[in-house]
PDB file of N, CA and C in Angstrom:
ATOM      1  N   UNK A   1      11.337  33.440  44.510  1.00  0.00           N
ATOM      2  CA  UNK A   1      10.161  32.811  43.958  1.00  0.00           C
ATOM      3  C   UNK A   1       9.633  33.662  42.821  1.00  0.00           C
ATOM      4  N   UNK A   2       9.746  33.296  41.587  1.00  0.00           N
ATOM      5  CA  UNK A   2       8.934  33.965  40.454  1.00  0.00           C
ATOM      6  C   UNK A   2       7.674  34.402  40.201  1.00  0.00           C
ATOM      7  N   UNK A   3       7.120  33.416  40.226  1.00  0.00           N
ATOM      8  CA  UNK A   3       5.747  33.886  41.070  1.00  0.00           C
ATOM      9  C   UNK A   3       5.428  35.103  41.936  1.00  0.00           C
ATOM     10  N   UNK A   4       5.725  34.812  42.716  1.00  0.00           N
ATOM     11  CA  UNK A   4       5.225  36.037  44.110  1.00  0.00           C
ATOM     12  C   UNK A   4       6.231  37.250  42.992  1.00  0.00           C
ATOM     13  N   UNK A   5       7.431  37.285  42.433  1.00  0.00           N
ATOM     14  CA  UNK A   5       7.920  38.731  41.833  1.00  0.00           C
ATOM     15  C   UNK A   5       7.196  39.314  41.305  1.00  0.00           C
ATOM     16  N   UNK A   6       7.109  38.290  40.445  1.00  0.00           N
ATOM     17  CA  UNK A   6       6.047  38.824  39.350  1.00  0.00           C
ATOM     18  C   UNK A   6       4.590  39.263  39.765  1.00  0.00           C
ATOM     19  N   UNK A   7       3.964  38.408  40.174  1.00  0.00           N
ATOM     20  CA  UNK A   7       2.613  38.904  40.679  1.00  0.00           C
ATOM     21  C   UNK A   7       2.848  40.358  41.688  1.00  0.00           C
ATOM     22  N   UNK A   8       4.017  40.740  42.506  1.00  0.00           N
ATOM     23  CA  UNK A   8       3.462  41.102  43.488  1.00  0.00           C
ATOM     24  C   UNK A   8       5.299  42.426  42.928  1.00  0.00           C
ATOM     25  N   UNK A   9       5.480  43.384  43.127  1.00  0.00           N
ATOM     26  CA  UNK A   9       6.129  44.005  42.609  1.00  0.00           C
ATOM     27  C   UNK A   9       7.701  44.548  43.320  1.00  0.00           C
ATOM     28  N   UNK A  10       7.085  43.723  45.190  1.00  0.00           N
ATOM     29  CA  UNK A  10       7.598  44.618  46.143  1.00  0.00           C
ATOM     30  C   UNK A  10       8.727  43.497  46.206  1.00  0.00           C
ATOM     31  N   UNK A  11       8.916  42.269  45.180  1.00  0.00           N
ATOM     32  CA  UNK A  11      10.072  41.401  45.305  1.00  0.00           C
ATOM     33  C   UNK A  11      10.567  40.664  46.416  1.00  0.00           C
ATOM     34  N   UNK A  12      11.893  41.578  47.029  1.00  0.00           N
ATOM     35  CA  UNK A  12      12.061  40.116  48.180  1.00  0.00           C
ATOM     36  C   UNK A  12      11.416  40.602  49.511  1.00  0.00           C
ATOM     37  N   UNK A  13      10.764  41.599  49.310  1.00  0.00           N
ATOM     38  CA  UNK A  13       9.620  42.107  50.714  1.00  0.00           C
ATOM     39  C   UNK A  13       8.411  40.572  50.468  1.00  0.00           C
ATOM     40  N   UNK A  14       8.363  40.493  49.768  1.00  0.00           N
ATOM     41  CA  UNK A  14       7.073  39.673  49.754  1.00  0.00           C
ATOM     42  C   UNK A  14       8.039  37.849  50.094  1.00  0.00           C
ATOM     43  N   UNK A  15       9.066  37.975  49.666  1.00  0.00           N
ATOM     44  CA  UNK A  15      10.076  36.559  50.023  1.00  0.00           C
ATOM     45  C   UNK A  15      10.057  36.843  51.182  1.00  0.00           C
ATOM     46  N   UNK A  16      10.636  37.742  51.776  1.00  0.00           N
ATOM     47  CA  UNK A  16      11.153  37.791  53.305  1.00  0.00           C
ATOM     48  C   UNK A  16       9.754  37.645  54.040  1.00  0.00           C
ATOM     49  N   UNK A  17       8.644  38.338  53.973  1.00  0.00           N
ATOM     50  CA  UNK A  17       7.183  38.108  54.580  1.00  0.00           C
ATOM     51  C   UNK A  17       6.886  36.366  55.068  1.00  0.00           C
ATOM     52  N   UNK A  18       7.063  36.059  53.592  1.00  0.00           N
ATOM     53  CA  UNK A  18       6.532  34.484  53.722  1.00  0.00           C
ATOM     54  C   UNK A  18       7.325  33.486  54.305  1.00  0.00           C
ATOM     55  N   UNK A  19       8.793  34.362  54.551  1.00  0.00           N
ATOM     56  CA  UNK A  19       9.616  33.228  55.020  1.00  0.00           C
ATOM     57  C   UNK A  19       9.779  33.512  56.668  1.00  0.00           C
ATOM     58  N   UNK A  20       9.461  34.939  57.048  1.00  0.00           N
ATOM     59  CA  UNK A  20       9.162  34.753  58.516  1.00  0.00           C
ATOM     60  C   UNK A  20       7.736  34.412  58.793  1.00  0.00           C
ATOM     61  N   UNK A  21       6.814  34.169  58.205  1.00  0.00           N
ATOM     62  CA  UNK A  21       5.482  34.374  58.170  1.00  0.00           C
ATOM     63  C   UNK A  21       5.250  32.491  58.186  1.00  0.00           C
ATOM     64  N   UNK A  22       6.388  31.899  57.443  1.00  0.00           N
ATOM     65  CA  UNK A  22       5.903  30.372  57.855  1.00  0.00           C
ATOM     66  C   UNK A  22       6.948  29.790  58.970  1.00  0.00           C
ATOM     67  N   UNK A  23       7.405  30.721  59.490  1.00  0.00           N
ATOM     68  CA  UNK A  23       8.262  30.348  60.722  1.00  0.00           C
ATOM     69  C   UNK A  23       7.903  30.791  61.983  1.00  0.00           C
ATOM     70  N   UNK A  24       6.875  31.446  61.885  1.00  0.00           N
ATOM     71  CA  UNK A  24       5.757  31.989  63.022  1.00  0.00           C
ATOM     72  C   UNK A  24       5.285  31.196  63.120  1.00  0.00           C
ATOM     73  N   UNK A  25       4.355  30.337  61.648  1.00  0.00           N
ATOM     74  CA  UNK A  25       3.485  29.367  61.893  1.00  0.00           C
ATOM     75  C   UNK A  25       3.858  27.870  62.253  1.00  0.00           C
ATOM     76  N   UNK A  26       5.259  27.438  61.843  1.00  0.00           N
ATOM     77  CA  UNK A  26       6.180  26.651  62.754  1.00  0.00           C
ATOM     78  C   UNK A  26       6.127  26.618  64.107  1.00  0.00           C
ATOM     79  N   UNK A  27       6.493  27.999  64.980  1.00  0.00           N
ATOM     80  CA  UNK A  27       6.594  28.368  66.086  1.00  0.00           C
ATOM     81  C   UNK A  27       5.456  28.006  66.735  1.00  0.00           C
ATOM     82  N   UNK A  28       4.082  28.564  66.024  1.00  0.00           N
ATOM     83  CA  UNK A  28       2.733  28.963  66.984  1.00  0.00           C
ATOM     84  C   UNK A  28       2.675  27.273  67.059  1.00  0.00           C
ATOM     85  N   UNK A  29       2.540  26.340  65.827  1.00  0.00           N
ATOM     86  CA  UNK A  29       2.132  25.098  66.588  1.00  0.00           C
ATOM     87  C   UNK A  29       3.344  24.221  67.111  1.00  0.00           C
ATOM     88  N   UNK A  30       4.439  24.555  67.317  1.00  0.00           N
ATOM     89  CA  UNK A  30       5.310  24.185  68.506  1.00  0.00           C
ATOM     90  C   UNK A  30       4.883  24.408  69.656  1.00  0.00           C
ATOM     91  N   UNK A  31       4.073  25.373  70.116  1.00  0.00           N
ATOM     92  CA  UNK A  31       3.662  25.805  71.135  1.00  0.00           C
ATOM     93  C   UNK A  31       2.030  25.738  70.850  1.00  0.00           C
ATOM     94  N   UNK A  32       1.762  25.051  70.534  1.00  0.00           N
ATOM     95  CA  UNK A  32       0.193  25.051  70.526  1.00  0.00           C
ATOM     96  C   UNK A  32      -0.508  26.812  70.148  1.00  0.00           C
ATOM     97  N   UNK A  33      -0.315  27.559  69.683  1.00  0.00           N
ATOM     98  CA  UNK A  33      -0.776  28.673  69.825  1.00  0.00           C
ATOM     99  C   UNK A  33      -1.823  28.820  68.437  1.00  0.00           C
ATOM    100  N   UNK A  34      -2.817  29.365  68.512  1.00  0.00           N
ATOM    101  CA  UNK A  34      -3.938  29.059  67.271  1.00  0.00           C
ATOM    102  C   UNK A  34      -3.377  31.180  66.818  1.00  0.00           C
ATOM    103  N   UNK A  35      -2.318  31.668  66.300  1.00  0.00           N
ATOM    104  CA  UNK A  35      -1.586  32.467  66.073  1.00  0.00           C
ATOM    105  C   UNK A  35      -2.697  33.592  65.454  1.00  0.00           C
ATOM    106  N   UNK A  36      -3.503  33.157  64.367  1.00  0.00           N
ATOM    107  CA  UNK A  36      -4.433  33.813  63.368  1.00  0.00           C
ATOM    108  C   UNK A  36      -5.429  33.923  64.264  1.00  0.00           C
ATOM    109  N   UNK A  37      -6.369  33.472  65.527  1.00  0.00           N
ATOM    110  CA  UNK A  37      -7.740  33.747  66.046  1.00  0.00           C
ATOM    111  C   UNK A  37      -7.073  35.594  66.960  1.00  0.00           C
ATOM    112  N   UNK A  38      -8.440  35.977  66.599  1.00  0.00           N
ATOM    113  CA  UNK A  38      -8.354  37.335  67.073  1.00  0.00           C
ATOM    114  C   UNK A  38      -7.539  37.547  68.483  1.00  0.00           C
ATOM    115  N   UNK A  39      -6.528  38.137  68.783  1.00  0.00           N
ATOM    116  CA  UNK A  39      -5.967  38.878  69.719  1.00  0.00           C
ATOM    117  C   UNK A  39      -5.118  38.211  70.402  1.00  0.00           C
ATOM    118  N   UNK A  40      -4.674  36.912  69.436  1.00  0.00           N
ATOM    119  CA  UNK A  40      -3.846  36.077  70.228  1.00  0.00           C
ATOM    120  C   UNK A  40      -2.325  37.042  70.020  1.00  0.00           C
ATOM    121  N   UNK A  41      -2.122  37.254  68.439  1.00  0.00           N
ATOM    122  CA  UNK A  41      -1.045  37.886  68.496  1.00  0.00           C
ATOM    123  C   UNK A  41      -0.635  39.035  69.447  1.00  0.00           C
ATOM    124  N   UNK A  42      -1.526  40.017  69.719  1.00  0.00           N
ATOM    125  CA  UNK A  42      -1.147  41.111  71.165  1.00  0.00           C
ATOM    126  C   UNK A  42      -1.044  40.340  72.174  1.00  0.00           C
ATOM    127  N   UNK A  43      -1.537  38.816  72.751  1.00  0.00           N
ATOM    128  CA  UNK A  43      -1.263  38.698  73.783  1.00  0.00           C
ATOM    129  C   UNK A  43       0.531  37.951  73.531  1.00  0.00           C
ATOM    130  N   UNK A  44       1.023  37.494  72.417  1.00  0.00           N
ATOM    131  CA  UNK A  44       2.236  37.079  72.096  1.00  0.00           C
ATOM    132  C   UNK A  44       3.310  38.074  72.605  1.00  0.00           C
ATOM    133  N   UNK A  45       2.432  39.336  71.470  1.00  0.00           N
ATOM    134  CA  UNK A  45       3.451  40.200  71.868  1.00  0.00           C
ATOM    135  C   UNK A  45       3.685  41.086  73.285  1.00  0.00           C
ATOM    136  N   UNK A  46       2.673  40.950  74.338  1.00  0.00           N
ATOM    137  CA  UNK A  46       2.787  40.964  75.473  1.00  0.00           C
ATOM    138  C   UNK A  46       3.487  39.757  76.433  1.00  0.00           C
ATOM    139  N   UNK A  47       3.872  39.190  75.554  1.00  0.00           N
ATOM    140  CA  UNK A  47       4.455  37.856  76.051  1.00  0.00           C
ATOM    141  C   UNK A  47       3.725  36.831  77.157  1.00  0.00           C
ATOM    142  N   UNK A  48       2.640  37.009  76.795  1.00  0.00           N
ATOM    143  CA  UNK A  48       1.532  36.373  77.697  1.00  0.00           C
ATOM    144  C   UNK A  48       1.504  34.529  76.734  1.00  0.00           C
ATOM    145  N   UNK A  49       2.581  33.838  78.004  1.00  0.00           N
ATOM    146  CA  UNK A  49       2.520  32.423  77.350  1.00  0.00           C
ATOM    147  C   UNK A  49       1.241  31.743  77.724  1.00  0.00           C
ATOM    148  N   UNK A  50       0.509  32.290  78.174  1.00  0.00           N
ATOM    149  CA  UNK A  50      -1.027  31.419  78.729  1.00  0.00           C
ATOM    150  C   UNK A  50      -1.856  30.680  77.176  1.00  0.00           C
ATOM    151  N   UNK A  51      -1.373  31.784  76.625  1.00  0.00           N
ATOM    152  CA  UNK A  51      -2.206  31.419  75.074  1.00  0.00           C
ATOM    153  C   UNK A  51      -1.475  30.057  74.396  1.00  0.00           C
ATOM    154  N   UNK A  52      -0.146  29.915  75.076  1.00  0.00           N
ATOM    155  CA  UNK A  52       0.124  28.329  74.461  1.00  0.00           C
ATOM    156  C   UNK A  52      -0.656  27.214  75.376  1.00  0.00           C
ATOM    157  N   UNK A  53      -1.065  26.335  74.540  1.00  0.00           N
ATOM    158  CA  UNK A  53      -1.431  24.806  74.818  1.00  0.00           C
ATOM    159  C   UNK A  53      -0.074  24.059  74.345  1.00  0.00           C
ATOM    160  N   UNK A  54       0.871  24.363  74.582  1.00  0.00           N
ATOM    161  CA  UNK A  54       2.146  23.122  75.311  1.00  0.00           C
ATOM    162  C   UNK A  54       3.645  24.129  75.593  1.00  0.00           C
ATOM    163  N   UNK A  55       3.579  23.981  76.690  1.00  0.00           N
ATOM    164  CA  UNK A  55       5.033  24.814  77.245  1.00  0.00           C
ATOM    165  C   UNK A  55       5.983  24.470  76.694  1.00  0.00           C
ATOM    166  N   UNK A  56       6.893  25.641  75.511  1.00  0.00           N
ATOM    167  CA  UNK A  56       7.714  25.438  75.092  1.00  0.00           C
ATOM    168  C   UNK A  56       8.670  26.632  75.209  1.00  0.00           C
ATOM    169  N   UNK A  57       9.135  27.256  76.313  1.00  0.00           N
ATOM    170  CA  UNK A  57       9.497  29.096  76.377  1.00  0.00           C
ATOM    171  C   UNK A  57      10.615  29.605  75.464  1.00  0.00           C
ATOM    172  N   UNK A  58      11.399  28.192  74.795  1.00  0.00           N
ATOM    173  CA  UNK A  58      12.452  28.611  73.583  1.00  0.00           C
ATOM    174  C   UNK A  58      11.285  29.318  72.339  1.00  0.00           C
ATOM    175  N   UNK A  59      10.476  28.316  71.803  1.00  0.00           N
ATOM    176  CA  UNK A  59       9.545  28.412  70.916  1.00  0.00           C
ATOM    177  C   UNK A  59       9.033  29.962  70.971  1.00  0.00           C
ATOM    178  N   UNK A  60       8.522  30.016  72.051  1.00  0.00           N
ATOM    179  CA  UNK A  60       7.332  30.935  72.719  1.00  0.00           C
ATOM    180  C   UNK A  60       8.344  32.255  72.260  1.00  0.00           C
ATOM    181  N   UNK A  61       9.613  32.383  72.672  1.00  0.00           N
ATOM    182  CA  UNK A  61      10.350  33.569  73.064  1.00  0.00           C
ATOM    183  C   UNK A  61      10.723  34.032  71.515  1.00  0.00           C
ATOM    184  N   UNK A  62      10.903  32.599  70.126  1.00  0.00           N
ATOM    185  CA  UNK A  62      11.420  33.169  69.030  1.00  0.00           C
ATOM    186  C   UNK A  62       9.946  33.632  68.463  1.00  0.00           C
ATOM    187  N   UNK A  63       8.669  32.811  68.904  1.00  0.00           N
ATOM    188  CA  UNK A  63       7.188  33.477  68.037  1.00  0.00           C
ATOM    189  C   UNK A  63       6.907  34.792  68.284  1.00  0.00           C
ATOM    190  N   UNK A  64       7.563  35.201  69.495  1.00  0.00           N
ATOM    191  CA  UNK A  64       7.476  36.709  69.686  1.00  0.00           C
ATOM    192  C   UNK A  64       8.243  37.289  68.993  1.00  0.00           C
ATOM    193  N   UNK A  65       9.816  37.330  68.942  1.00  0.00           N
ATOM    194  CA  UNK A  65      10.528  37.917  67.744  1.00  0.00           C
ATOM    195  C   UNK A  65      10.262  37.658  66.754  1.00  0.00           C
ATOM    196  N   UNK A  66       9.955  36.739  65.921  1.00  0.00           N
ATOM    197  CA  UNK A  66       9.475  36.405  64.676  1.00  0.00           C
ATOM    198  C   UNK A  66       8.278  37.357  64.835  1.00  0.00           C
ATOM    199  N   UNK A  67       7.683  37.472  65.307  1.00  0.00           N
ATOM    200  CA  UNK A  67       5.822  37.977  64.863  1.00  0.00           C
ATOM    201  C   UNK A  67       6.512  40.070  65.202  1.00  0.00           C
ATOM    202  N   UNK A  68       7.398  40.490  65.852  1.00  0.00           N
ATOM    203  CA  UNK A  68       8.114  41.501  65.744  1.00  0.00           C
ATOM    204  C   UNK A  68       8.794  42.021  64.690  1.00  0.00           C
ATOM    205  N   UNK A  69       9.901  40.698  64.128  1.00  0.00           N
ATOM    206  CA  UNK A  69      10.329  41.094  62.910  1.00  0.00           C
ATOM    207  C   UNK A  69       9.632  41.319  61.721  1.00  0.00           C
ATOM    208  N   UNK A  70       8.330  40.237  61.766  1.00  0.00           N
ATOM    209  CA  UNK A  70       7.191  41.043  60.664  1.00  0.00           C
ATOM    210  C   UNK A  70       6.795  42.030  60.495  1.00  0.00           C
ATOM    211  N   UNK A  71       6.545  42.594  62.224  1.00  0.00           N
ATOM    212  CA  UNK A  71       6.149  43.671  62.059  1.00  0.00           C
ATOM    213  C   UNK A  71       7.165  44.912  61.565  1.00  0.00           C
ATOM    214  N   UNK A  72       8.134  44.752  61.848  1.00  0.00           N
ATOM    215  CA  UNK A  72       9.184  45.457  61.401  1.00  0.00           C
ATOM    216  C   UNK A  72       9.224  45.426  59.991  1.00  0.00           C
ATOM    217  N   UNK A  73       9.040  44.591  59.054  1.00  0.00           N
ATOM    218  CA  UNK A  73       9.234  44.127  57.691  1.00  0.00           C
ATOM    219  C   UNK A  73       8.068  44.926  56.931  1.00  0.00           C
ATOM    220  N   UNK A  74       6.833  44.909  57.439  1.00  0.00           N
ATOM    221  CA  UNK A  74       5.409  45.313  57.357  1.00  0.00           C
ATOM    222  C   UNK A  74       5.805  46.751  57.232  1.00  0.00           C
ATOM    223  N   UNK A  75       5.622  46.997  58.794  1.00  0.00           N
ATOM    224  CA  UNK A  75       5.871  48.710  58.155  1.00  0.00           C
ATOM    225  C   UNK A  75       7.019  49.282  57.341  1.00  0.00           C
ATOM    226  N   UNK A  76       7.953  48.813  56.853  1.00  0.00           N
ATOM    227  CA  UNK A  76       8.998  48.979  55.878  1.00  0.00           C
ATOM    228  C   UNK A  76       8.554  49.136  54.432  1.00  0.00           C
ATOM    229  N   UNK A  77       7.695  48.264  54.169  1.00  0.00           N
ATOM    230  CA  UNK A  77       7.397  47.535  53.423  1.00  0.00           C
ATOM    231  C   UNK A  77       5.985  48.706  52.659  1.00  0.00           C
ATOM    232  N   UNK A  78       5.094  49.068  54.044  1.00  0.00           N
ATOM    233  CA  UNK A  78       4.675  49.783  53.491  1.00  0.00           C
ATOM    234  C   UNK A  78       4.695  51.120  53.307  1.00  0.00           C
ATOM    235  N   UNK A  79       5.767  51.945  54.210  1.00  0.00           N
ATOM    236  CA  UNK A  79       6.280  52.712  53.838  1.00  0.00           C
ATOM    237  C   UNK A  79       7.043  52.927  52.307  1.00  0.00           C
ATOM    238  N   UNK A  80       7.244  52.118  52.189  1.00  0.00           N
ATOM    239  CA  UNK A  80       8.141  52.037  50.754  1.00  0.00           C
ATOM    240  C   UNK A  80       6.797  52.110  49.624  1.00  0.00           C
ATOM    241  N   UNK A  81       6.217  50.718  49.614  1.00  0.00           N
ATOM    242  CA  UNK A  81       4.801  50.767  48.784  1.00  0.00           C
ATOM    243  C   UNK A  81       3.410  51.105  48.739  1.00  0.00           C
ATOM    244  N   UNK A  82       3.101  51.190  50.101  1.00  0.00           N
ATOM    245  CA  UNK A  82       1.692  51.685  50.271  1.00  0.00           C
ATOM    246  C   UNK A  82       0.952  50.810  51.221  1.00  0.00           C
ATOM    247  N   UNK A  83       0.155  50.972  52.067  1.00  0.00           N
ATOM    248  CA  UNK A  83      -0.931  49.962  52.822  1.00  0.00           C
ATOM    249  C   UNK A  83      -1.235  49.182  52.092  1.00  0.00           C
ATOM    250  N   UNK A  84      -2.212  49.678  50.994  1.00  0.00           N
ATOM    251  CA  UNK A  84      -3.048  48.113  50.084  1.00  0.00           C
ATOM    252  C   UNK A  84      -2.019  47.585  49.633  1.00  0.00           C
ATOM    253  N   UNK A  85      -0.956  48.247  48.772  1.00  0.00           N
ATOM    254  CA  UNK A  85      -0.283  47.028  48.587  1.00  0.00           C
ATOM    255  C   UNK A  85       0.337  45.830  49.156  1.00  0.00           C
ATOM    256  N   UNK A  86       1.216  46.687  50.630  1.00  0.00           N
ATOM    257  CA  UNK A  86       1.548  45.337  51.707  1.00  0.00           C
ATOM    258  C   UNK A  86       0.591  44.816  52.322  1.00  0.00           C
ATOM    259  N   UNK A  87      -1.022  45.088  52.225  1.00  0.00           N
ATOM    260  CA  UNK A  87      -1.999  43.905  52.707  1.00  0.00           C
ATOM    261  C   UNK A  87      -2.191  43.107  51.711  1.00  0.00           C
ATOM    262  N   UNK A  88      -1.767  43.350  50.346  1.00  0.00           N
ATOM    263  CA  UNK A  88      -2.573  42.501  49.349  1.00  0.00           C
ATOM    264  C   UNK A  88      -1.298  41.262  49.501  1.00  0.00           C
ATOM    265  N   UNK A  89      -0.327  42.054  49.996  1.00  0.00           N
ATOM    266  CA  UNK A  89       1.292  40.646  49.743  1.00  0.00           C
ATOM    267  C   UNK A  89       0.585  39.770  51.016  1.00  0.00           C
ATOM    268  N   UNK A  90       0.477  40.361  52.592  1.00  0.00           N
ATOM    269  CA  UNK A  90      -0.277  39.626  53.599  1.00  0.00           C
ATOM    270  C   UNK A  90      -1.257  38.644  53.302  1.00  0.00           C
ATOM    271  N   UNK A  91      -2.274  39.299  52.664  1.00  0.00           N
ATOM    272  CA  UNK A  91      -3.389  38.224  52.193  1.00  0.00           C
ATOM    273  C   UNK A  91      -2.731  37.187  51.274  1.00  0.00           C
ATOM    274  N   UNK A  92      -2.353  37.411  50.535  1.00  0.00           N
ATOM    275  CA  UNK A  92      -1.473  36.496  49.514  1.00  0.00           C
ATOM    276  C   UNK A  92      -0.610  35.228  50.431  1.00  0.00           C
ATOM    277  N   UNK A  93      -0.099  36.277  51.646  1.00  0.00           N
ATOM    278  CA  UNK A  93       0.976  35.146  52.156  1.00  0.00           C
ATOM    279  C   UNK A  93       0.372  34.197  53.033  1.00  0.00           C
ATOM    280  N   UNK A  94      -1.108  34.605  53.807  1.00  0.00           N
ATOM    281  CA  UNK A  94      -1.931  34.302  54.570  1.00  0.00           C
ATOM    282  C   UNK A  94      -2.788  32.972  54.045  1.00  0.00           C
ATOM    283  N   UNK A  95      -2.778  33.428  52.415  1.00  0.00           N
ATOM    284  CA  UNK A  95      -3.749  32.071  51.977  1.00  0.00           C
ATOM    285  C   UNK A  95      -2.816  30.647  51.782  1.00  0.00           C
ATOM    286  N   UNK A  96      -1.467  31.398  51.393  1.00  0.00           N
ATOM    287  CA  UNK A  96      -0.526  30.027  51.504  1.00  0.00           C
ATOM    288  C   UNK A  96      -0.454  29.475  52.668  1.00  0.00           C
ATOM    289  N   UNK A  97       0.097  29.887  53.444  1.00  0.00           N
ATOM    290  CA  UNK A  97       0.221  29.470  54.851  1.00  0.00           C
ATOM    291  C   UNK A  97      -0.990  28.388  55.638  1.00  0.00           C
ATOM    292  N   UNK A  98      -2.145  28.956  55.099  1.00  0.00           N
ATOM    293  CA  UNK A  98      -3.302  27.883  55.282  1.00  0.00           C
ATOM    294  C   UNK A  98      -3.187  26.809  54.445  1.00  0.00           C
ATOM    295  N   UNK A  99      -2.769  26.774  53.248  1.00  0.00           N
ATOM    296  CA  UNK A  99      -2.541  25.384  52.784  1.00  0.00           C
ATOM    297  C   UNK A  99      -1.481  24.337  53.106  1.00  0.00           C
ATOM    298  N   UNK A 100      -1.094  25.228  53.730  1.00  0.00           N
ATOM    299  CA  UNK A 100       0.972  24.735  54.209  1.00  0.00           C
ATOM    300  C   UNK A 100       0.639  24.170  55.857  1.00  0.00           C
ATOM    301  N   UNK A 101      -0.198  25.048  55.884  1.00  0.00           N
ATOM    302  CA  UNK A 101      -0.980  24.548  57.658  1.00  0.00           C
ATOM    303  C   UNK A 101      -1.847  24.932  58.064  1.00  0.00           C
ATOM    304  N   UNK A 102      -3.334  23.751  57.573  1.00  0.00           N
ATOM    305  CA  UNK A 102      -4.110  24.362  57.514  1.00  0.00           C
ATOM    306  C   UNK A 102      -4.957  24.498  59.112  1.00  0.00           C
ATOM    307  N   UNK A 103      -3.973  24.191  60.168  1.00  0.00           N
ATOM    308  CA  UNK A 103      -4.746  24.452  61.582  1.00  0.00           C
ATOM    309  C   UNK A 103      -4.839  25.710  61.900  1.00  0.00           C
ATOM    310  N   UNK A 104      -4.242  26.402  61.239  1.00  0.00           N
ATOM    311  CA  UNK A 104      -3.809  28.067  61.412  1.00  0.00           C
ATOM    312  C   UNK A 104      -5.210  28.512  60.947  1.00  0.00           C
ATOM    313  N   UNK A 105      -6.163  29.582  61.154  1.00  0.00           N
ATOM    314  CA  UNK A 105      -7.522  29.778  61.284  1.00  0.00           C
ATOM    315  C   UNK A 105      -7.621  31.326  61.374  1.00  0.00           C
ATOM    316  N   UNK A 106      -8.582  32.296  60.413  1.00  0.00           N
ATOM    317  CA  UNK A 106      -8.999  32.966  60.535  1.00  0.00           C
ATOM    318  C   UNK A 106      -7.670  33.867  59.786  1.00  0.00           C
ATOM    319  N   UNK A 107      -7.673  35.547  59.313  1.00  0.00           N
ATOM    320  CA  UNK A 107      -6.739  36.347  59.372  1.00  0.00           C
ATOM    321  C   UNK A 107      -5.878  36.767  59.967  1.00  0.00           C
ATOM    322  N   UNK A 108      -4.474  37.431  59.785  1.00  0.00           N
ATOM    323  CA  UNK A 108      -4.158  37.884  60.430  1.00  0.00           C
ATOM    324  C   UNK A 108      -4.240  39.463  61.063  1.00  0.00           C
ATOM    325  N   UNK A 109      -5.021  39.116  62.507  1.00  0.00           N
ATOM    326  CA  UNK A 109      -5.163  40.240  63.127  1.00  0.00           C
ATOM    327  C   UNK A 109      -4.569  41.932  62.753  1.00  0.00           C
ATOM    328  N   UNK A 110      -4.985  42.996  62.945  1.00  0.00           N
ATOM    329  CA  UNK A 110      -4.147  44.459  62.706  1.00  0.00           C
ATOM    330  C   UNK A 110      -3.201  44.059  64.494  1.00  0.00           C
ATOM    331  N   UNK A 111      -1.936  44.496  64.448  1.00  0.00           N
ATOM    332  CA  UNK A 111      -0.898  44.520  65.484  1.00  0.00           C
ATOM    333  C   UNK A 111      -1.752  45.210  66.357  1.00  0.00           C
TER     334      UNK A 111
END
């Protein structure tokens, strides 16, 4: 995406972000999960399926790896470039994602 290169410097860190980052948000409403409200993601990654509103445990099991591999991508990411910079790609990827789906609500939480 040209765009995001250009604007954003860290290249396909910021591709790869948005492309697990809208496959989380795939996931969370496969499973009913409101992904962005505070502390849902720790309970994901505790694998606490209570937080879905519709039993789906394929779904459930990849929103946890997916929301892992971000995190994996994240700290890479800012090891390489810096905190503000990989929050400013987050926020960036965060405001798309609300237009792409906008049931998704609030930031995304610190891990």
């Amino acid at each position: 995406m040209t765009t995001q290169r250009t604007q954003f410097p860290l290249g396909w860190w910021t591709d790869d972000l948005e492309e697990v980052d809208r496959e989380i948000a795939r996931m969370a409403m496969l499973c009913g999960v409101h992904v962005l409200d505070p502390g849902v993601i720790r309970r994901v990654l505790k694998k606490d399926s209570s937080v879905c509103g519709t039993s789906n445990p394929l779904a459930f099991a990849k929103l946890h790896d997916l929301i892992m591999l971000h995190l994996a991508i994240r700290d890479r990411s800012a090891e390489a470039f810096g905190q503000a910079q990989t929050a400013r790609v987050e926020d960036y990827i965060v405001e798309r994602l609300k237009k792409t789906f906008p049931d998704l609500k609030g930031k995304l939480p610190a891990p």
